[in-house]
Protein backbone atom coordinates (compact mmCIF):
# COMPACT_ATOMS: atom_id res chain seq x y z
CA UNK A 1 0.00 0.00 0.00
CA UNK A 2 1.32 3.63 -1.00
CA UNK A 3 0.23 6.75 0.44
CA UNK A 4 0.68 9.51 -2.21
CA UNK A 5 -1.26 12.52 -0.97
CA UNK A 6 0.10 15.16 1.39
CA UNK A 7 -3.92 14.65 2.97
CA UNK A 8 -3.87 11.07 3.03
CA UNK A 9 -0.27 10.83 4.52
CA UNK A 10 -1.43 13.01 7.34
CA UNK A 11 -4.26 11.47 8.56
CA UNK A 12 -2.43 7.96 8.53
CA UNK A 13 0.16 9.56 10.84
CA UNK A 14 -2.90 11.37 12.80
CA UNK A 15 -4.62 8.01 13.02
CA UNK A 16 -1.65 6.30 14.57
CA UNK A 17 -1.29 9.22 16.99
CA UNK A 18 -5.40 9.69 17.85
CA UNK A 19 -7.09 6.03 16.89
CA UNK A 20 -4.42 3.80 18.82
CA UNK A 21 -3.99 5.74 22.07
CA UNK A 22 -8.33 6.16 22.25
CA UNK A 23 -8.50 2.86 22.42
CA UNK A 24 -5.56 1.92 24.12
CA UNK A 25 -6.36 5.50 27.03
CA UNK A 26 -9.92 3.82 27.03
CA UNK A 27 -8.71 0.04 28.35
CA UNK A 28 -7.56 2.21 31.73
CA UNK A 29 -3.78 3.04 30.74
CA UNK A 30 -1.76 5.58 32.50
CA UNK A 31 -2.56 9.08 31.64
CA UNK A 32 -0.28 11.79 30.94
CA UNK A 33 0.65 14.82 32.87
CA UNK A 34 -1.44 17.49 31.79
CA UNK A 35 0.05 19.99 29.84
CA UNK A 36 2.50 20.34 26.71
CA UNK A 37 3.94 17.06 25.40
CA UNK A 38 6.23 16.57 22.19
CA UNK A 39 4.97 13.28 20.30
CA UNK A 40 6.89 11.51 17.45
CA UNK A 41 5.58 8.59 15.67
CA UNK A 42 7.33 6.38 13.30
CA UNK A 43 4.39 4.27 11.86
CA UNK A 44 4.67 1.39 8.79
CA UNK A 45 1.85 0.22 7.08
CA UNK A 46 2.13 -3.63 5.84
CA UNK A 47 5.26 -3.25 6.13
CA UNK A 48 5.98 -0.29 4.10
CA UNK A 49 7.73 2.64 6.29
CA UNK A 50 5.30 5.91 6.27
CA UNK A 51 6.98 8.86 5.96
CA UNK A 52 8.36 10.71 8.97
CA UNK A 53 8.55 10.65 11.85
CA UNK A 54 6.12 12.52 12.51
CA UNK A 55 6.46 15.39 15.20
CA UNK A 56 3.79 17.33 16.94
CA UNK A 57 2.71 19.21 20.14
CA UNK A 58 -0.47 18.46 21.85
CA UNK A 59 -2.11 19.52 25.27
CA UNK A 60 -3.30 17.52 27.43
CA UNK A 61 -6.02 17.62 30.33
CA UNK A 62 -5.07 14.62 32.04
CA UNK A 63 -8.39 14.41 33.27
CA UNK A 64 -9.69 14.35 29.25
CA UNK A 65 -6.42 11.92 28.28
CA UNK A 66 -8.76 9.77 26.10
CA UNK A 67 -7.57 11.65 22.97
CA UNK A 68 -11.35 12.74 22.23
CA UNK A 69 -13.08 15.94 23.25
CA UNK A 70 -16.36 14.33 23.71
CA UNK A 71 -15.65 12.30 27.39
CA UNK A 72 -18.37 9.78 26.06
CA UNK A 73 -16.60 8.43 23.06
CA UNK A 74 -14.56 6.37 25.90
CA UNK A 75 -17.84 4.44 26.51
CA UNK A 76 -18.56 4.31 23.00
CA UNK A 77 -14.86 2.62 22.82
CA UNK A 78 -15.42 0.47 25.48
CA UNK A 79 -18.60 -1.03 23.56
CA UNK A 80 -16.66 -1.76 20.34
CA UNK A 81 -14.24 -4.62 22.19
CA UNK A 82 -14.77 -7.76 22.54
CA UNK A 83 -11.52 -7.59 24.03
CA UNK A 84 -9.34 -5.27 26.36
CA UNK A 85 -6.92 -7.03 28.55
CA UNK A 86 -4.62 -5.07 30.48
CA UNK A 87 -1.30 -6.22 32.62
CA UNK A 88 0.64 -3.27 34.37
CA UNK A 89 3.60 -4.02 35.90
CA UNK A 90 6.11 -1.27 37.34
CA UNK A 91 6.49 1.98 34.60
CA UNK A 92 5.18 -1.34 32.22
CA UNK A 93 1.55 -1.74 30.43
CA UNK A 94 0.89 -4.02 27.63
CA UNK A 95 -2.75 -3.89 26.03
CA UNK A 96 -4.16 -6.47 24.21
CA UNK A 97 -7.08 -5.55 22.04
CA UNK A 98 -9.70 -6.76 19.71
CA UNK A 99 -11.99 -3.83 18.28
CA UNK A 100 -14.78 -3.04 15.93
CA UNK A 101 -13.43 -0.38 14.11
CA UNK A 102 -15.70 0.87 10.44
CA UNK A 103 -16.70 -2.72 9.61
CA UNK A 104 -13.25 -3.96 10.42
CA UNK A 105 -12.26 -5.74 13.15
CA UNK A 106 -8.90 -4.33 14.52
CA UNK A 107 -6.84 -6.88 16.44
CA UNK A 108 -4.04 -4.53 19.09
CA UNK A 109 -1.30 -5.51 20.73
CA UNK A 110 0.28 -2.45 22.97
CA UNK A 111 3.64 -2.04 24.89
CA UNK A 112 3.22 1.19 26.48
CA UNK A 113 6.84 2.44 29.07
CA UNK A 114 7.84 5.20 31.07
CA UNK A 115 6.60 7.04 33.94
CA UNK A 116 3.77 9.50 32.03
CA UNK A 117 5.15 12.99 34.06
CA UNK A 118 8.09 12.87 31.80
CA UNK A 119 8.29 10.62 29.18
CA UNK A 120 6.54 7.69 27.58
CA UNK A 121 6.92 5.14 24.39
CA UNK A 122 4.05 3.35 23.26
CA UNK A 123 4.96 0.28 20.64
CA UNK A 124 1.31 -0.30 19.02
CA UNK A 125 0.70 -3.41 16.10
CA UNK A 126 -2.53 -3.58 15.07
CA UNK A 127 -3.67 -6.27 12.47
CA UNK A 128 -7.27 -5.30 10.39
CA UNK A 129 -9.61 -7.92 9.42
CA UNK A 130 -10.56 -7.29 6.33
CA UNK A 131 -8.44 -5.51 5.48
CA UNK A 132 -9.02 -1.09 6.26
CA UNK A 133 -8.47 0.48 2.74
CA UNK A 134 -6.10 -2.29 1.94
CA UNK A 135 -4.18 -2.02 4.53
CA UNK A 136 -3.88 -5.29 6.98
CA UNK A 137 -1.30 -4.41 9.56
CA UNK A 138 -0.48 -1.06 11.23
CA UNK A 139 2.45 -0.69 13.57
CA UNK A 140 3.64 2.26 15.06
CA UNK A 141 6.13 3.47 17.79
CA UNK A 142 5.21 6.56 19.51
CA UNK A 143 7.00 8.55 22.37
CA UNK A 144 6.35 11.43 24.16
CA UNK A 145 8.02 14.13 26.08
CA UNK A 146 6.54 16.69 28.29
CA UNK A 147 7.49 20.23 27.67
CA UNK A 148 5.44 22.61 30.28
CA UNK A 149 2.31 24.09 30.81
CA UNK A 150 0.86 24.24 27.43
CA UNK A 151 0.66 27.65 25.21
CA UNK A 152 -1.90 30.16 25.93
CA UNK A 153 -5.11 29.75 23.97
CA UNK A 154 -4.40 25.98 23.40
CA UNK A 155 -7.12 23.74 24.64
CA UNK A 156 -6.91 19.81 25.80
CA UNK A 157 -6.99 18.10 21.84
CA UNK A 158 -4.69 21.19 20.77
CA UNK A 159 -2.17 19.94 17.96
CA UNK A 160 0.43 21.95 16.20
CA UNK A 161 2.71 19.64 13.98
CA UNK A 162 5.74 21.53 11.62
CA UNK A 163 7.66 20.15 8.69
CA UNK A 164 4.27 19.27 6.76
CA UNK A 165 4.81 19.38 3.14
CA UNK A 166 2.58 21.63 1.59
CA UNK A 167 0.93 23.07 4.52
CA UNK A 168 1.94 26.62 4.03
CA UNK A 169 4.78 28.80 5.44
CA UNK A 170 6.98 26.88 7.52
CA UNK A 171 4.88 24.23 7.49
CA UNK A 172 3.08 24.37 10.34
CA UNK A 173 -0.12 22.87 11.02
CA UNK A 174 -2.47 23.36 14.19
CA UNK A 175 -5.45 21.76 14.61
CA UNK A 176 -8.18 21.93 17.29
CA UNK A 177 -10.88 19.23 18.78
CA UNK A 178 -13.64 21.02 16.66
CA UNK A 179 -11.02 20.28 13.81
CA UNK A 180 -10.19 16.71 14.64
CA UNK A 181 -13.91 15.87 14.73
CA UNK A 182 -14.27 17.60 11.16
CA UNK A 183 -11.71 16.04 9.85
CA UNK A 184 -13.46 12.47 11.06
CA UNK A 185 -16.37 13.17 9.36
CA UNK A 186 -15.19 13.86 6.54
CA UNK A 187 -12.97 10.66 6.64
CA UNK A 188 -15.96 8.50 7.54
CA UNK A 189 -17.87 10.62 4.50
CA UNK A 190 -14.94 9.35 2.44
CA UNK A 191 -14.60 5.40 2.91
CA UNK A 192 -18.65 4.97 2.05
């Protein structure tokens, strides 16, 4: 599978960053610090390296740390599994996952380290059945870093990624929760 569009390349790297942790924040996980973190991703699709990484700065509400702005989409989340084991041990959770996900089941197995005040890496390979747009296997590696207090103005769901081909001077995209859910919809518009 080959991601040509500057669109399309963007929300695979979103998804890894928003559709992974929801689920993955809604099985009970450790929750970030709230304010801003730094987030890479590295994320290959079927084997195929995306490109990136991928680096962006989002604030968090670590009360709101389910990646959503509407708190009942964790319910919603919960509903979808058939599965959502959880093992913590130490600065140590691994999730293991099988989701509804768009008429697709999605099959997650999660490796999330580090203490969540600081620093964190999340190692997520998910496996769709059938396959989601023709892809069958996502994994990704994702680690954050807290910065501070996020910027003034910015909200819980803030994002502001740079480097983005294409996305104006400097490259620099932000991107609210109204956004995000937009962005969804327009997604979901998309793959009917």
């Amino acid at each position: 599978m080959r991601i040509r569009t500057p669109f399309l390349r963007l929300m695979a790297g979103l998804a890894a960053v928003f559709l992974v942790p929801s689920v993955v924040l809604a099985a009970d996980a450790p929750m970030r610090k709230s304010g801003l973190w730094e987030i890479r991703t590295e994320t290959t699709a079927d084997g195929q390296k995306m490109p990136g990484p991928m680096t962006m700065q989002l604030c968090v509400e670590q009360g709101k740390d389910d990646m959503t702005a509407d708190p009942g989409d964790q319910q919603d989340v919960r509903k979808r599994c058939s599965k959502m084991d959880v093992k913590r041990s130490g600065n140590k959770t691994v999730i293991d996952s099988v989701c509804a996900m768009d008429g697709h089941t999605a099959a997650g197995h999660t490796v999330i380290t580090g203490n969540m005040a600081t620093d964190y890496r999340m190692e997520n390979t998910t496996r769709f059945t059938p396959p989601m747009q023709g892809m069958q296997t996502m994994s990704s590696t994702i680690t954050g870093k807290w910065l501070g207090p996020c910027k003034p103005g910015q909200q819980h769901g803030s994002v502001t990624m740079s480097g983005m081909p294409g996305m104006g001077p400097g490259g620099e995209f932000k991107m609210d929760p109204e956004m995000m859910k937009r962005m969804q919809q327009l997604q979901q518009q998309y793959e009917r």
